[in-house]
Protein backbone atom coordinates (compact mmCIF):
# COMPACT_ATOMS: atom_id res chain seq x y z
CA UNK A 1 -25.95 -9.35 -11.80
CA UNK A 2 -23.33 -7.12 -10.00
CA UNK A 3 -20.77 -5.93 -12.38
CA UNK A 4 -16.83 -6.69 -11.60
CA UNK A 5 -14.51 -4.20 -11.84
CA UNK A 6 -11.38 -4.83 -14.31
CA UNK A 7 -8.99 -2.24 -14.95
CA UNK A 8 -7.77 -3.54 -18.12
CA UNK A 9 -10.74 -2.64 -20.24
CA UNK A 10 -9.53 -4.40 -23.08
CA UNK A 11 -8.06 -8.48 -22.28
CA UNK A 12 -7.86 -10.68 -19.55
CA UNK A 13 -4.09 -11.06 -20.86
CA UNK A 14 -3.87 -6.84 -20.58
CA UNK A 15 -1.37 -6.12 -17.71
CA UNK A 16 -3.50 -3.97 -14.67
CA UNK A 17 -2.95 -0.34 -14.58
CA UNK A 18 -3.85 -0.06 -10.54
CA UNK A 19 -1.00 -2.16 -10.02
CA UNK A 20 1.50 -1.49 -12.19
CA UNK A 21 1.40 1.94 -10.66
CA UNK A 22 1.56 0.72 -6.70
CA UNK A 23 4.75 -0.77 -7.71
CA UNK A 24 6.01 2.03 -9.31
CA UNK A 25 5.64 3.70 -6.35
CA UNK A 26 7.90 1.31 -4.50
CA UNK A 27 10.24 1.87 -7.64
CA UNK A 28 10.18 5.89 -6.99
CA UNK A 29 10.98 5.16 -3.44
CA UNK A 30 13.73 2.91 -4.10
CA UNK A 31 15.87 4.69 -6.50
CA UNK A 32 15.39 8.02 -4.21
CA UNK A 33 16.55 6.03 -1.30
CA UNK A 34 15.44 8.91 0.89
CA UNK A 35 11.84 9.69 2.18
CA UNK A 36 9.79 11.49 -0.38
CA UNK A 37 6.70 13.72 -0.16
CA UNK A 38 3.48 13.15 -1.84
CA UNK A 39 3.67 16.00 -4.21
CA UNK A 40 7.29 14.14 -5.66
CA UNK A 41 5.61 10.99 -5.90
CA UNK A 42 2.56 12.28 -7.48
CA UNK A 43 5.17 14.30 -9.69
CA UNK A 44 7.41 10.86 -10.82
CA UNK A 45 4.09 8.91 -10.82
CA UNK A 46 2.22 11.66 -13.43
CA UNK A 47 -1.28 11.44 -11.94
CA UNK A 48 -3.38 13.26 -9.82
CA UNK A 49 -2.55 13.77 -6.44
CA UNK A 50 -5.92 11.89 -5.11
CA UNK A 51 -4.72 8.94 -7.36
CA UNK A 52 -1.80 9.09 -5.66
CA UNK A 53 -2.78 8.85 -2.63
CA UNK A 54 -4.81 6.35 -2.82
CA UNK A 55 -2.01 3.72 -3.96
CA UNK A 56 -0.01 5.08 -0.97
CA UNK A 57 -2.75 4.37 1.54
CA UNK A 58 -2.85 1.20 0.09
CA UNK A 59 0.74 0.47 -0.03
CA UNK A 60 0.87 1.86 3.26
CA UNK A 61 -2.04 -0.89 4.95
CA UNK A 62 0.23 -3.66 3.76
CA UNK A 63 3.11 -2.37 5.58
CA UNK A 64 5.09 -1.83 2.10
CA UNK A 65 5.44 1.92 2.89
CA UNK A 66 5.52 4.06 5.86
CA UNK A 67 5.59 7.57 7.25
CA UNK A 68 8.58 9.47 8.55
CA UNK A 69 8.34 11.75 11.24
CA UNK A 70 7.78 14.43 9.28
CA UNK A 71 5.50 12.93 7.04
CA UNK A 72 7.37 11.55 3.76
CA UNK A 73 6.59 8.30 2.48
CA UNK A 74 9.69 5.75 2.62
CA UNK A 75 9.87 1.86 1.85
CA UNK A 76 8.15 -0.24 4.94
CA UNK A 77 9.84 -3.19 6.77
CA UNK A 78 7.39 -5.61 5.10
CA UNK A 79 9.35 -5.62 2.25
CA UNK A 80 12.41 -6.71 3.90
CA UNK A 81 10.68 -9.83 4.85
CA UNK A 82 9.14 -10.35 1.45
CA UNK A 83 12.78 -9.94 -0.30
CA UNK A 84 13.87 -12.41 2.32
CA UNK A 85 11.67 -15.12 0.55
CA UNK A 86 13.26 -14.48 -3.06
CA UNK A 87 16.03 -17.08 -3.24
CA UNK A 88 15.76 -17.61 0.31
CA UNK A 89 18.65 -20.69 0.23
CA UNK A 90 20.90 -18.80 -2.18
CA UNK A 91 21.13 -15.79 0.26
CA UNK A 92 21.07 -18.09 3.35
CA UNK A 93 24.41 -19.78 1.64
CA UNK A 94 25.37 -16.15 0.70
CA UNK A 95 24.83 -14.22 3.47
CA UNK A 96 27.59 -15.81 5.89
CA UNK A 97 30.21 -15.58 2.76
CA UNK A 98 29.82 -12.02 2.15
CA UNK A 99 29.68 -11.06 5.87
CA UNK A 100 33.59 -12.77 5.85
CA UNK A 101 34.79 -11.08 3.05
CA UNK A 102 33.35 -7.60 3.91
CA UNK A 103 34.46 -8.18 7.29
CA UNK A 104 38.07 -9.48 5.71
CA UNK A 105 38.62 -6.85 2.93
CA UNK A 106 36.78 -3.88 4.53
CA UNK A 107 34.37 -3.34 1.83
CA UNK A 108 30.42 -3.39 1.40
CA UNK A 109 30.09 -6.99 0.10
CA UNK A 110 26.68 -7.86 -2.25
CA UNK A 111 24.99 -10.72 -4.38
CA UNK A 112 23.34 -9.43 -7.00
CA UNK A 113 21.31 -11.29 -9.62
CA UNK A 114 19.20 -10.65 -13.19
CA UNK A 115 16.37 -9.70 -13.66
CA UNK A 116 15.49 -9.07 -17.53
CA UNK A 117 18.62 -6.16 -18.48
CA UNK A 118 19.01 -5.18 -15.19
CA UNK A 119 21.04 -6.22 -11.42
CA UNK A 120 19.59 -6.45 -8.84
CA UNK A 121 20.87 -6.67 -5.14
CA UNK A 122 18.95 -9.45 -3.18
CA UNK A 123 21.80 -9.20 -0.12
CA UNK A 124 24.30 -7.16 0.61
CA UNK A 125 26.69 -6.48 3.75
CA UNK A 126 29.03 -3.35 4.82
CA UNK A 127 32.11 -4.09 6.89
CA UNK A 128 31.93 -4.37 10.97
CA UNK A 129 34.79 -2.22 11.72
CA UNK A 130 35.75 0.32 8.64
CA UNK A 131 35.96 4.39 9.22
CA UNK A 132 33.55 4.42 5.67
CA UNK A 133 31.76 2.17 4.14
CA UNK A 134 29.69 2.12 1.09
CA UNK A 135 25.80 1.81 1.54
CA UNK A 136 24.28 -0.81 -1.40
CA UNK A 137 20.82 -1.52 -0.23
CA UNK A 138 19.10 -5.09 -1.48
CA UNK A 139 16.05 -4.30 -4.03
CA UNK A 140 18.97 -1.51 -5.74
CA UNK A 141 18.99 -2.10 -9.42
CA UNK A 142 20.65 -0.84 -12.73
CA UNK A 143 21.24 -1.81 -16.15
CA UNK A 144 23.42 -4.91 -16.58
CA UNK A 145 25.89 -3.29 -19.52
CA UNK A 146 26.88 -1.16 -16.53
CA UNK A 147 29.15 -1.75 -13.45
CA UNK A 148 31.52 -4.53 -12.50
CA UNK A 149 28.61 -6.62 -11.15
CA UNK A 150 26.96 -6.47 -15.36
CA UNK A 151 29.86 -7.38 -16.81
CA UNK A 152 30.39 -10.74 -14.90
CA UNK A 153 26.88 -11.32 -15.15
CA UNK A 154 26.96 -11.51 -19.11
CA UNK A 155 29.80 -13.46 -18.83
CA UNK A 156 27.33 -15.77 -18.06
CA UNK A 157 25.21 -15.13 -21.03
CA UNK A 158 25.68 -15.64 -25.30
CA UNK A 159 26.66 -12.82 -26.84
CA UNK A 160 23.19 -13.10 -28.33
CA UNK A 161 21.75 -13.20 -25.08
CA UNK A 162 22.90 -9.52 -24.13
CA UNK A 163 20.59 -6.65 -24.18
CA UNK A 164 20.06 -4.87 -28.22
CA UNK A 165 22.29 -1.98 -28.88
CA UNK A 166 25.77 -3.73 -26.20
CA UNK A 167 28.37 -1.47 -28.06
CA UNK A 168 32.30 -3.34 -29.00
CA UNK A 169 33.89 -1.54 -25.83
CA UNK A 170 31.75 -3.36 -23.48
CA UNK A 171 31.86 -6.47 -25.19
CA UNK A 172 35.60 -6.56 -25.03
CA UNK A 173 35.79 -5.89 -20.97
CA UNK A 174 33.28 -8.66 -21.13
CA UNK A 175 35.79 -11.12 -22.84
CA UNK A 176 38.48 -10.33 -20.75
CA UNK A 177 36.20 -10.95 -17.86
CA UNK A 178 35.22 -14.24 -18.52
CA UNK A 179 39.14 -15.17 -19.69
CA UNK A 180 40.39 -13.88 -15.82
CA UNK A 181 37.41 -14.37 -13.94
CA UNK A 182 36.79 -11.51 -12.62
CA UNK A 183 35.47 -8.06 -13.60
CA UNK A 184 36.07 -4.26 -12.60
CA UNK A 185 34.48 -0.78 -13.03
CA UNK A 186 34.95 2.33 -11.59
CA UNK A 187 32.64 5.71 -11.67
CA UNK A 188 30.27 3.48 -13.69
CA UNK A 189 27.43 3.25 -11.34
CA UNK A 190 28.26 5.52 -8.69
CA UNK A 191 30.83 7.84 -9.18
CA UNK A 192 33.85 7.83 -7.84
CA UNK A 193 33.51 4.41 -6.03
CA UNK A 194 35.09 1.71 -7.63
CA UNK A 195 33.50 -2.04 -8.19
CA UNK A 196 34.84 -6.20 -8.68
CA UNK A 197 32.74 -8.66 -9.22
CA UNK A 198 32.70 -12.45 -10.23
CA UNK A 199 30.25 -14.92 -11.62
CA UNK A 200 28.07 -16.89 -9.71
CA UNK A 201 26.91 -19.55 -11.89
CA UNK A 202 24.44 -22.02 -10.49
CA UNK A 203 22.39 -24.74 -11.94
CA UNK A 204 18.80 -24.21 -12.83
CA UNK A 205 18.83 -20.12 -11.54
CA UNK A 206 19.48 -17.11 -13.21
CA UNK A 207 22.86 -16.00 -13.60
CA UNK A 208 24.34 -13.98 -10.54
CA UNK A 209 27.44 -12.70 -9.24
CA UNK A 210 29.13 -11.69 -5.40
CA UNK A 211 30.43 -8.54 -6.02
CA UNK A 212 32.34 -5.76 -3.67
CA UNK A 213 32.18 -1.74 -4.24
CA UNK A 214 34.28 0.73 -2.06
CA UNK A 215 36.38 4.18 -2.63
CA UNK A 216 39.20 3.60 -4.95
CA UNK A 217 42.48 2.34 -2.63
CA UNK A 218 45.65 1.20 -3.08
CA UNK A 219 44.84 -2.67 -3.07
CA UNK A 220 45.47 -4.51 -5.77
CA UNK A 221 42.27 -5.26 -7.53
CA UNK A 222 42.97 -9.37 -7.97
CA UNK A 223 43.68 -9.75 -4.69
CA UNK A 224 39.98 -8.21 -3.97
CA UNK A 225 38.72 -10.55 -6.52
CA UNK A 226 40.34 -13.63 -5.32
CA UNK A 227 38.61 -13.22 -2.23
CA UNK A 228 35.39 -13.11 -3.98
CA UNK A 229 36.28 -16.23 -5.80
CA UNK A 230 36.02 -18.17 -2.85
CA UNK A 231 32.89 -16.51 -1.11
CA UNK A 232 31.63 -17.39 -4.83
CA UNK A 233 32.92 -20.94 -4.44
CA UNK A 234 31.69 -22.18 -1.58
CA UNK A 235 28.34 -20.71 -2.41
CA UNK A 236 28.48 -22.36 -5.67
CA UNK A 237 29.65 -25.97 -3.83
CA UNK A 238 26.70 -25.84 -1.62
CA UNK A 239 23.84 -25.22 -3.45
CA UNK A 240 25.14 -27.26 -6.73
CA UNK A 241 26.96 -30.16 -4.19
């Protein structure tokens, strides 16, 4: 009888090793967000370089990774069209809102969603005609008890829903989130760039939130997040009806 390879060794319910480290490697090359050699991979990855390798190559036949010029690995263009299937209506209805109010306000525009503790940025859209703009790519991701785009998203969520160890400072900008609507941060995630965001609370999904980052100005922060509350409105009136 030919034997079948499993990687778990120990349960069918045992998660797979192989693949949990091919998408680590998209992970690496995400959070660098420029191309990266082997040798860093293999470095962030902790195996042997031929191991390495060998999820690249992989990676690489399914378009999920390619080659620069000079030979670094970076993120393929297959995964922009398998992102584009994740909530495909929600950032079909989204999409067209943030491009206004990016395009109105002069700031990189985003939806962002949750995903266990973390944000993460399914769509996101920089302004047509501003001198500098703010690069947030979709796929980015952080810990929701940090940045505007966190903080509306637990407004969402029971205090008992939050992730262990949410200290009383954080809780407190949450509260006065959820009483005005809106919430702010600035040199949380990125420093020096400064962040509003507002719920986006739709039935039967996971909580989210339309959010807009830029370089501190003099604009009043409300006025940013009024703008937001519509995008977030109309998003919210046609998916719900």
């Amino acid at each position: 009888m030919p034997k079948i390879f499993d990687d778990s060794n120990t349960s069918t319910d045992a998660p797979s090793q192989t693949l949990s480290r091919g998408i680590r490697v998209l992970e690496i090359l995400a959070d660098a967000r420029v191309p990266l050699t082997i040798d860093a991979i293999t470095a962030e990855l902790g195996v042997h370089r031929s191991v390495a390798y060998r999820f690249i190559r992989t990676l690489e036949q399914h378009g999920l990774v390619e080659r620069d010029a000079g030979g670094r690995i970076r993120l393929g263009a297959r995964l922009a069209a398998l992102a584009s299937g994740v909530a495909h209506d929600l950032q079909a209805e989204a999409l067209p809102e943030l491009t206004a109010a990016a395009n109105e306000l002069g700031m990189t525009c985003f939806l962002v969603v949750l995903d266990h503790e973390e944000c993460v940025t399914l769509a996101s859209v920089e302004p047509r005609h501003a001198v500098a703009t703010v690069a947030q790519r979709p796929g980015t991701r952080h810990p929701v008890t940090v940045g505007a785009p966190g903080k509306a998203i637990l407004t969402q969520l029971s205090p008992g829903a939050w992730p262990v160890g949410t200290d009383a400072a954080l809780a407190a900008e949450v509260h006065m989130a959820a009483l005005r609507g809106w919430a702010e941060s600035q040199n949380e995630v990125i420093p020096s760039l400064h962040a509003v965001a507002v719920p986006l609370a739709l039935r039967g999904r996971r909580p989210a939130a339309i959010a807009a980052v830029y370089l501190p100005t003099d604009r009043e922060v409300a006025s940013v997040a009024e703008r937001l509350i519509a995008s977030a409105t109309a998003v919210r009136s046609a998916l719900d009806g």
